[in-house]
Structures are given as C-alpha cells and as structure tokens.
N, C-alpha and C. Protein backbone atom coordinates (compact mmCIF):
# COMPACT_ATOMS: atom_id res chain seq x y z
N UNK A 1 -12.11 13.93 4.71
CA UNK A 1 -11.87 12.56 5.07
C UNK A 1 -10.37 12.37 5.22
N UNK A 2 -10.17 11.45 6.18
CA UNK A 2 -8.51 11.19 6.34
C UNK A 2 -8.13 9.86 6.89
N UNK A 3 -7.24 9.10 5.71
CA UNK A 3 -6.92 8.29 6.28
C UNK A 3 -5.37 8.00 6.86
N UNK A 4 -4.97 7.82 8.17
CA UNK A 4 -3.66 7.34 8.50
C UNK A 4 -3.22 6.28 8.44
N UNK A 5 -2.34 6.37 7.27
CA UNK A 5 -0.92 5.30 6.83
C UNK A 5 -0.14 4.87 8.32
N UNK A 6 -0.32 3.35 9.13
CA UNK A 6 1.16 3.53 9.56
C UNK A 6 1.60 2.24 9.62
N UNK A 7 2.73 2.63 9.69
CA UNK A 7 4.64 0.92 9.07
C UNK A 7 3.61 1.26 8.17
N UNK A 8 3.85 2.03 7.16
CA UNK A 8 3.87 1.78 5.75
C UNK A 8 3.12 0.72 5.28
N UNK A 9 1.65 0.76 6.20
CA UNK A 9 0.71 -0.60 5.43
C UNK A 9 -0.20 0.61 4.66
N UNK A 10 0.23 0.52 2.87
CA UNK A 10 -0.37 1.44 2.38
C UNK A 10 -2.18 0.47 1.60
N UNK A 11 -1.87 -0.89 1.52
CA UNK A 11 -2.93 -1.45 1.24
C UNK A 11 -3.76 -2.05 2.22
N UNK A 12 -3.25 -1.92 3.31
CA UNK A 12 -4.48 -1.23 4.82
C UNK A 12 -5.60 -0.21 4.19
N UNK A 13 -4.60 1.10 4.00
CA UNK A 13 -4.88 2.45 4.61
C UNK A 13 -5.98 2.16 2.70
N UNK A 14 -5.62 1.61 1.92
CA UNK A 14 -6.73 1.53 0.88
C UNK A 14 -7.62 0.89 0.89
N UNK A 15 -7.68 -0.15 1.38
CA UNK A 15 -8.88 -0.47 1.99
C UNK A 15 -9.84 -0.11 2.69
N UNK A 16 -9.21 0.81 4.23
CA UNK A 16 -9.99 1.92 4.86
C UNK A 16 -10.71 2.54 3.94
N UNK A 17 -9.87 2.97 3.01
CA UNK A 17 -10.25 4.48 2.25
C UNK A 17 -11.17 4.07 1.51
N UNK A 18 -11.27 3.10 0.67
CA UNK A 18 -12.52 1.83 -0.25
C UNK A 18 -13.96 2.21 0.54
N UNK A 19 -13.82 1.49 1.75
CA UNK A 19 -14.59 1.27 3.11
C UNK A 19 -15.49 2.62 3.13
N UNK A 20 -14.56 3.54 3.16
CA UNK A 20 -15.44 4.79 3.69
C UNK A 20 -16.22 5.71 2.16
N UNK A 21 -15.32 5.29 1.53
CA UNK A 21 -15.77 6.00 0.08
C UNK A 21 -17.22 5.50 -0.08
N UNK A 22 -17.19 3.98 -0.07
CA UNK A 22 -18.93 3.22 -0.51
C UNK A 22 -19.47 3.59 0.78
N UNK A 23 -19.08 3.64 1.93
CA UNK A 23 -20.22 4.12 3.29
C UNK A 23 -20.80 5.27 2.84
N UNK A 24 -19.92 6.58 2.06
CA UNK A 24 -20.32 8.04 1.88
C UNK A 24 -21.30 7.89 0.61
N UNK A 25 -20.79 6.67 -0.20
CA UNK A 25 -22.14 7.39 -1.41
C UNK A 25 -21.27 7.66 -2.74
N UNK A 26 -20.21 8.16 -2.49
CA UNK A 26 -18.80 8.53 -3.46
C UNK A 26 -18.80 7.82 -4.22
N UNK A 27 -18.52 6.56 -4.22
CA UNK A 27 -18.22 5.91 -5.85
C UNK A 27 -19.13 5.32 -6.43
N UNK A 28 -20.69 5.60 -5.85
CA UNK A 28 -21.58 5.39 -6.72
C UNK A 28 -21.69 6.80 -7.26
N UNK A 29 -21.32 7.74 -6.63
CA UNK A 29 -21.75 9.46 -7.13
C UNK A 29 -20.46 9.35 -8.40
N UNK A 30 -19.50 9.10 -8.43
CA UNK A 30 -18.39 9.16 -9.41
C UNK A 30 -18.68 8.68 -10.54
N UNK A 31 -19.41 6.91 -10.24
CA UNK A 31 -19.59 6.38 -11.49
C UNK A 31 -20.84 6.97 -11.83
N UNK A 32 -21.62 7.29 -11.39
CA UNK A 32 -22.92 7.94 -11.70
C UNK A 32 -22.60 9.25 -12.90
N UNK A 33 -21.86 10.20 -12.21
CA UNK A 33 -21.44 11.35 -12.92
C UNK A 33 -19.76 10.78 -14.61
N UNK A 34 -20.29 9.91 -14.64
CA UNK A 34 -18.51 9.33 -15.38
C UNK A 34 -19.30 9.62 -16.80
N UNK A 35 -20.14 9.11 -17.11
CA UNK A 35 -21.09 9.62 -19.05
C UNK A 35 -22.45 10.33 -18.17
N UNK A 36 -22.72 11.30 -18.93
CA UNK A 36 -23.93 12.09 -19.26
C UNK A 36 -24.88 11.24 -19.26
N UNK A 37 -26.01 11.52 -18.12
CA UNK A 37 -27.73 10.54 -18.21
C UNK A 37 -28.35 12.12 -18.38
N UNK A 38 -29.17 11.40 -19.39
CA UNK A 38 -30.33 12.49 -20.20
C UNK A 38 -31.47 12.35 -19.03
N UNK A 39 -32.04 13.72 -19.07
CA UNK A 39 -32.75 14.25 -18.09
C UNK A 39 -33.76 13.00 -17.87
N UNK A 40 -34.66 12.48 -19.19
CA UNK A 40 -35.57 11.16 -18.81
C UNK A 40 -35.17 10.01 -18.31
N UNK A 41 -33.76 9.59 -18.66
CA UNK A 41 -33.49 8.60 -18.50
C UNK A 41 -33.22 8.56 -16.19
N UNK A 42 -32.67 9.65 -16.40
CA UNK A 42 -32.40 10.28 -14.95
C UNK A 42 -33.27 10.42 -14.07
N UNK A 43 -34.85 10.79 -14.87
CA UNK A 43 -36.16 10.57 -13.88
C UNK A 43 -36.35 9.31 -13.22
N UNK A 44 -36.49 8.26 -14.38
CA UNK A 44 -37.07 6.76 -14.22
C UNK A 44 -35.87 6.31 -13.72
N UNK A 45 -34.82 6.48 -13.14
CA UNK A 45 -33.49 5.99 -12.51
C UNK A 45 -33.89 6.37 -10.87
N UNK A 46 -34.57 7.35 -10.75
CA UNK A 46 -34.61 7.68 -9.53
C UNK A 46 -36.03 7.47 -9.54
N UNK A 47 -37.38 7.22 -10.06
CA UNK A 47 -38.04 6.23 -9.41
C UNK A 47 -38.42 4.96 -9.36
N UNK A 48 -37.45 4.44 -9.85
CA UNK A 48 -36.74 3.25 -9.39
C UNK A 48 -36.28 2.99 -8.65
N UNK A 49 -35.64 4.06 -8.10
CA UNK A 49 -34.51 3.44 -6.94
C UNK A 49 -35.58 3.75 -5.60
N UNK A 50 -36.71 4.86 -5.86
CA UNK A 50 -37.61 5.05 -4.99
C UNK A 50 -38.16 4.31 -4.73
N UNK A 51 -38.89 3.10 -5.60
CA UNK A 51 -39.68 2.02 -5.23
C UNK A 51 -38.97 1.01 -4.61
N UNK A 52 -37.92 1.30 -5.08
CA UNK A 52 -36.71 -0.23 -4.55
C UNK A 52 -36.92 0.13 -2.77
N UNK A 53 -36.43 1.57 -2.70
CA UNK A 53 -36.72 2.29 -0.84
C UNK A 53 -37.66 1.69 -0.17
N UNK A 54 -38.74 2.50 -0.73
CA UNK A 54 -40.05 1.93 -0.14
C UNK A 54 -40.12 0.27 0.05
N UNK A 55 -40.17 -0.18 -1.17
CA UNK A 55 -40.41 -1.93 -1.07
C UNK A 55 -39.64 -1.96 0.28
N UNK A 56 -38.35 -1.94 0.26
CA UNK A 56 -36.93 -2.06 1.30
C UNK A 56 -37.97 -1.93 3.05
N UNK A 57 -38.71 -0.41 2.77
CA UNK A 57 -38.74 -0.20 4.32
C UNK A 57 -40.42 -0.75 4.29
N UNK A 58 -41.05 -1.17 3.16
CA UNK A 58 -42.55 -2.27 3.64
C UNK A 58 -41.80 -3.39 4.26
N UNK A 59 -40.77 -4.16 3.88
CA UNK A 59 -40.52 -5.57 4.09
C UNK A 59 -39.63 -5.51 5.62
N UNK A 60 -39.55 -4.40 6.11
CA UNK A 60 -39.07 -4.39 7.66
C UNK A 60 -40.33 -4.07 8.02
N UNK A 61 -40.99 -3.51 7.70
CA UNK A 61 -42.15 -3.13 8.60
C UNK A 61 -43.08 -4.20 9.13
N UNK A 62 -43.49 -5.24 8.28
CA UNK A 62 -44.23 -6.24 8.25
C UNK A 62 -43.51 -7.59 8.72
N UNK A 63 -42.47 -8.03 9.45
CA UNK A 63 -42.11 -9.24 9.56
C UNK A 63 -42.97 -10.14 9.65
C-alpha cells in the first residue's frame, strides 16, 4: 500500500491511509489480534458474524 504526501498535507495523506486501512479489513484484523480470543469464544464470534452475512444478503434479496 502507498500513500503520496504532497505540500506537505500530512493529515490528508492520514486520512487516505485511515480510508484504505478499514476498506482492507486491517484495523479490524489489528484490533482483533491486540488480546488472545480462546478458541470457543473465536467459534461463536464467527458464527455470528455468519448469520449477521446471511441475514445482510436475505434482506437484499427480498425487497
């Protein structure tokens, strides 16, 4: 990833960089990995977030 600084607008170029970090997934993967989730707790985290998906793509499907 790369972001270009220029005239020295460095709180531009952090914002870009913000921008693309949450588009990639990154600073939920960072804070995710920041304390240790125990293997169970780590299952029911992810099917959770599976049902949240699904629900997500029933409620486009059906307008």
């Amino acid at each position: 990833m790369k972001i270009v600084v220029s005239d020295n607008q460095v709180d531009k170029a952090l914002r870009v960089l913000k921008k693309k970090l949450i588009k990639e997934g990154l600073l939920k993967e960072m804070k995710k990995r920041e304390y240790y989730e125990k293997p169970s707790v780590k299952r029911k985290r992810k099917e959770k977030e599976s049902r949240k998906r699904l629900r997500k793509l029933q409620t486009r499907k059906t307008p």
